[in-house]
PDB file of N, CA and C in Angstrom:
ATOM      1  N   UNK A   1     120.713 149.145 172.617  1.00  0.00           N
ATOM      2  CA  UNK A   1     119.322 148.908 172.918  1.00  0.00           C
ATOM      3  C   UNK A   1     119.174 148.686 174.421  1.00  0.00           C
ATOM      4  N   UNK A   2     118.412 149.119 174.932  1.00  0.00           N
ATOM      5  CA  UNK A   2     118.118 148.831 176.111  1.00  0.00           C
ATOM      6  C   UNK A   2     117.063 148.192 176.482  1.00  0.00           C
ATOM      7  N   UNK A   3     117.544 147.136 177.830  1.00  0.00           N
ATOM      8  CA  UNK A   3     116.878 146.303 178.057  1.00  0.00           C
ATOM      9  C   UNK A   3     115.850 146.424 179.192  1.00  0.00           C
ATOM     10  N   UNK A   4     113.991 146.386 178.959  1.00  0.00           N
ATOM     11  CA  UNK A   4     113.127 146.696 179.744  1.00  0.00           C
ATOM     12  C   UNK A   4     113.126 145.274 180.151  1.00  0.00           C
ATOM     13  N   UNK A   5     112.986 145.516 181.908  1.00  0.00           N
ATOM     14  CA  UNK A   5     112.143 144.125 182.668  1.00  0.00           C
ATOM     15  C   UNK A   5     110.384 144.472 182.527  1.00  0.00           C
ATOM     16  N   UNK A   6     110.622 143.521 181.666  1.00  0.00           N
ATOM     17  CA  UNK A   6     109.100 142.847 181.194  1.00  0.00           C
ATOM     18  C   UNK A   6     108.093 142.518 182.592  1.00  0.00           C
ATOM     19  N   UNK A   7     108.459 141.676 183.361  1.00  0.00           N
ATOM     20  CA  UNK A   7     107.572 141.614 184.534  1.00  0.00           C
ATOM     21  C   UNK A   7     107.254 142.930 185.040  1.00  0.00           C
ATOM     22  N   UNK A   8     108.015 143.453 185.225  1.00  0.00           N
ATOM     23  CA  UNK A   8     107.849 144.909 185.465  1.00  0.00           C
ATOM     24  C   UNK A   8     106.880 145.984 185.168  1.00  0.00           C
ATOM     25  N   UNK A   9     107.009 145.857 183.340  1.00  0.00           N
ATOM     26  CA  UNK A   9     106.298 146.364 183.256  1.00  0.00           C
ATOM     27  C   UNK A   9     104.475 145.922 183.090  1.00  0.00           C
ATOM     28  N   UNK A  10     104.685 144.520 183.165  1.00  0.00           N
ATOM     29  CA  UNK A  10     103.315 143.495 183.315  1.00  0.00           C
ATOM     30  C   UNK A  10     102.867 144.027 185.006  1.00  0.00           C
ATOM     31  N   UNK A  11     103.895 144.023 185.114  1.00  0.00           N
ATOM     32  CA  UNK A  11     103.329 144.254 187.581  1.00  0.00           C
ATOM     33  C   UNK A  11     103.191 142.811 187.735  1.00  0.00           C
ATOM     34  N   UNK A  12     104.236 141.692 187.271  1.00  0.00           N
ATOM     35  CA  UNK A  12     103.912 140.639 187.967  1.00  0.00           C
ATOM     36  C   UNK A  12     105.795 140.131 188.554  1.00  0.00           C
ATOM     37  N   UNK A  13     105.665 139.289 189.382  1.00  0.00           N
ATOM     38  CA  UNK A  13     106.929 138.820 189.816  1.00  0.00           C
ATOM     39  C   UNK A  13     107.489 137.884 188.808  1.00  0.00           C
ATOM     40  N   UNK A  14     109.114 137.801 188.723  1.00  0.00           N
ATOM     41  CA  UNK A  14     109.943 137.049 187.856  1.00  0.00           C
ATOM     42  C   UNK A  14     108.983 135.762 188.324  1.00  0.00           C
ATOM     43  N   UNK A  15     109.119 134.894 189.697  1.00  0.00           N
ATOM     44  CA  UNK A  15     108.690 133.443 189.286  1.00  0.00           C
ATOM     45  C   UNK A  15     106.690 133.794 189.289  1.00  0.00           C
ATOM     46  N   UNK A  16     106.375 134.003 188.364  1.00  0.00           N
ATOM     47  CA  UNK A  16     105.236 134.230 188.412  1.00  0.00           C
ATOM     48  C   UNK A  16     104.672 133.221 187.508  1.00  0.00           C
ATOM     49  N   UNK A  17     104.181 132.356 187.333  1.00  0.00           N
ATOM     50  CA  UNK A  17     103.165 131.178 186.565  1.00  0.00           C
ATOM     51  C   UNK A  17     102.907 131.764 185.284  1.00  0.00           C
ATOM     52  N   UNK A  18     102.755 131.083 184.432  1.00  0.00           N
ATOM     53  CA  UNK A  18     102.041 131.630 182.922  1.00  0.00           C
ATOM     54  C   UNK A  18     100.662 132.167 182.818  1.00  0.00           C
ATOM     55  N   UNK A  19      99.849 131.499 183.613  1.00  0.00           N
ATOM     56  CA  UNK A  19      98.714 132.239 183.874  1.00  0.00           C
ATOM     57  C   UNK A  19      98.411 133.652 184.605  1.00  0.00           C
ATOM     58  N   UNK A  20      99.708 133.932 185.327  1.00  0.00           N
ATOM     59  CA  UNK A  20      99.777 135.063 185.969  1.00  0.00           C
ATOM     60  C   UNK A  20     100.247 135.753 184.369  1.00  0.00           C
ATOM     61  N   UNK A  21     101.102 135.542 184.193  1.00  0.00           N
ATOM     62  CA  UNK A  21     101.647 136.223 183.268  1.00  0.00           C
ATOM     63  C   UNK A  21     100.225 136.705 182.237  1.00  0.00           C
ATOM     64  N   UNK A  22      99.831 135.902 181.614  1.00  0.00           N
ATOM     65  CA  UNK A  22      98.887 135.740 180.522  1.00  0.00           C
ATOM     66  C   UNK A  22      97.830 137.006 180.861  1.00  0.00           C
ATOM     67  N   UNK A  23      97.602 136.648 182.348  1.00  0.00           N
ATOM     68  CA  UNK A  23      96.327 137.647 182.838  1.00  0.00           C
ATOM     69  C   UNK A  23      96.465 138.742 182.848  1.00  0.00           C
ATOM     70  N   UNK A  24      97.835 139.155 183.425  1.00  0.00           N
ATOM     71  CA  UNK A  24      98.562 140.235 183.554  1.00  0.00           C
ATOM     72  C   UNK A  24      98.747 141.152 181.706  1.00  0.00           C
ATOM     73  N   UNK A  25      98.950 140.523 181.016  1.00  0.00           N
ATOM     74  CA  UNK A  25      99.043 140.706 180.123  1.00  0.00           C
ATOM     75  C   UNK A  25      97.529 141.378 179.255  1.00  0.00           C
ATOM     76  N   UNK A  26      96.574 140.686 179.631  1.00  0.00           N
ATOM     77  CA  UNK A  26      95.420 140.520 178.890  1.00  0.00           C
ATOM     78  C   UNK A  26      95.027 141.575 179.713  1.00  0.00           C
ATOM     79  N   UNK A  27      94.889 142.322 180.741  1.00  0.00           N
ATOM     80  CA  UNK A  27      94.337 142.825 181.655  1.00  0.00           C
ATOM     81  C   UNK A  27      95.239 144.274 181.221  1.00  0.00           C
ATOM     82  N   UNK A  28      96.604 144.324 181.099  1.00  0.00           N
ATOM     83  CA  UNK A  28      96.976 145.774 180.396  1.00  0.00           C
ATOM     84  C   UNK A  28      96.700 146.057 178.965  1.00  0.00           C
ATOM     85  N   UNK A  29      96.330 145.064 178.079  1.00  0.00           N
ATOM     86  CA  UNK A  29      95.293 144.768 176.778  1.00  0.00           C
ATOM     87  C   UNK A  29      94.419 145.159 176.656  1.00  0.00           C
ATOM     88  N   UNK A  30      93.407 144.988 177.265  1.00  0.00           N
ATOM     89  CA  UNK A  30      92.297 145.411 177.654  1.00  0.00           C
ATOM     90  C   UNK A  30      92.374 147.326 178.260  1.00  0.00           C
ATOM     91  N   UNK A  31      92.979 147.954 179.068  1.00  0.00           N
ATOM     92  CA  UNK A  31      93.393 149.116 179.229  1.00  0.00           C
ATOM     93  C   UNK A  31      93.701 149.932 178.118  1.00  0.00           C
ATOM     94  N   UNK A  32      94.568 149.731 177.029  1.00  0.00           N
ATOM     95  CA  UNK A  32      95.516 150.294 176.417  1.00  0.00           C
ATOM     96  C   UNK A  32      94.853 150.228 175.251  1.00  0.00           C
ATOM     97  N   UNK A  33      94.054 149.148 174.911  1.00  0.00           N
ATOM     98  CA  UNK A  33      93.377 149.338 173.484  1.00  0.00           C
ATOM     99  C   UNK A  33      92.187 150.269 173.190  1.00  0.00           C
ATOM    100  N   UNK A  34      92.470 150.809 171.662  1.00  0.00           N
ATOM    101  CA  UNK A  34      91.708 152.176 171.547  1.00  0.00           C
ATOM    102  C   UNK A  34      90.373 151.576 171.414  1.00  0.00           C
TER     103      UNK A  34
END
């Protein structure tokens, strides 16, 4: 199995806050859903 860096594919940095994370998250959510 291979292993994807997740920040990566979010576009946020490893020490990045949870709220970065979260937003980052919610914000390619928002894109991707049909």
């Amino acid at each position: 199995m291979d292993f994807k860096d997740y920040y990566k594919v979010l576009g946020v940095e490893s020490n990045a806050d949870a709220a970065a994370i979260k937003s980052a998250y919610r914000k390619l959510a928002r894109k991707y859903h049909p």
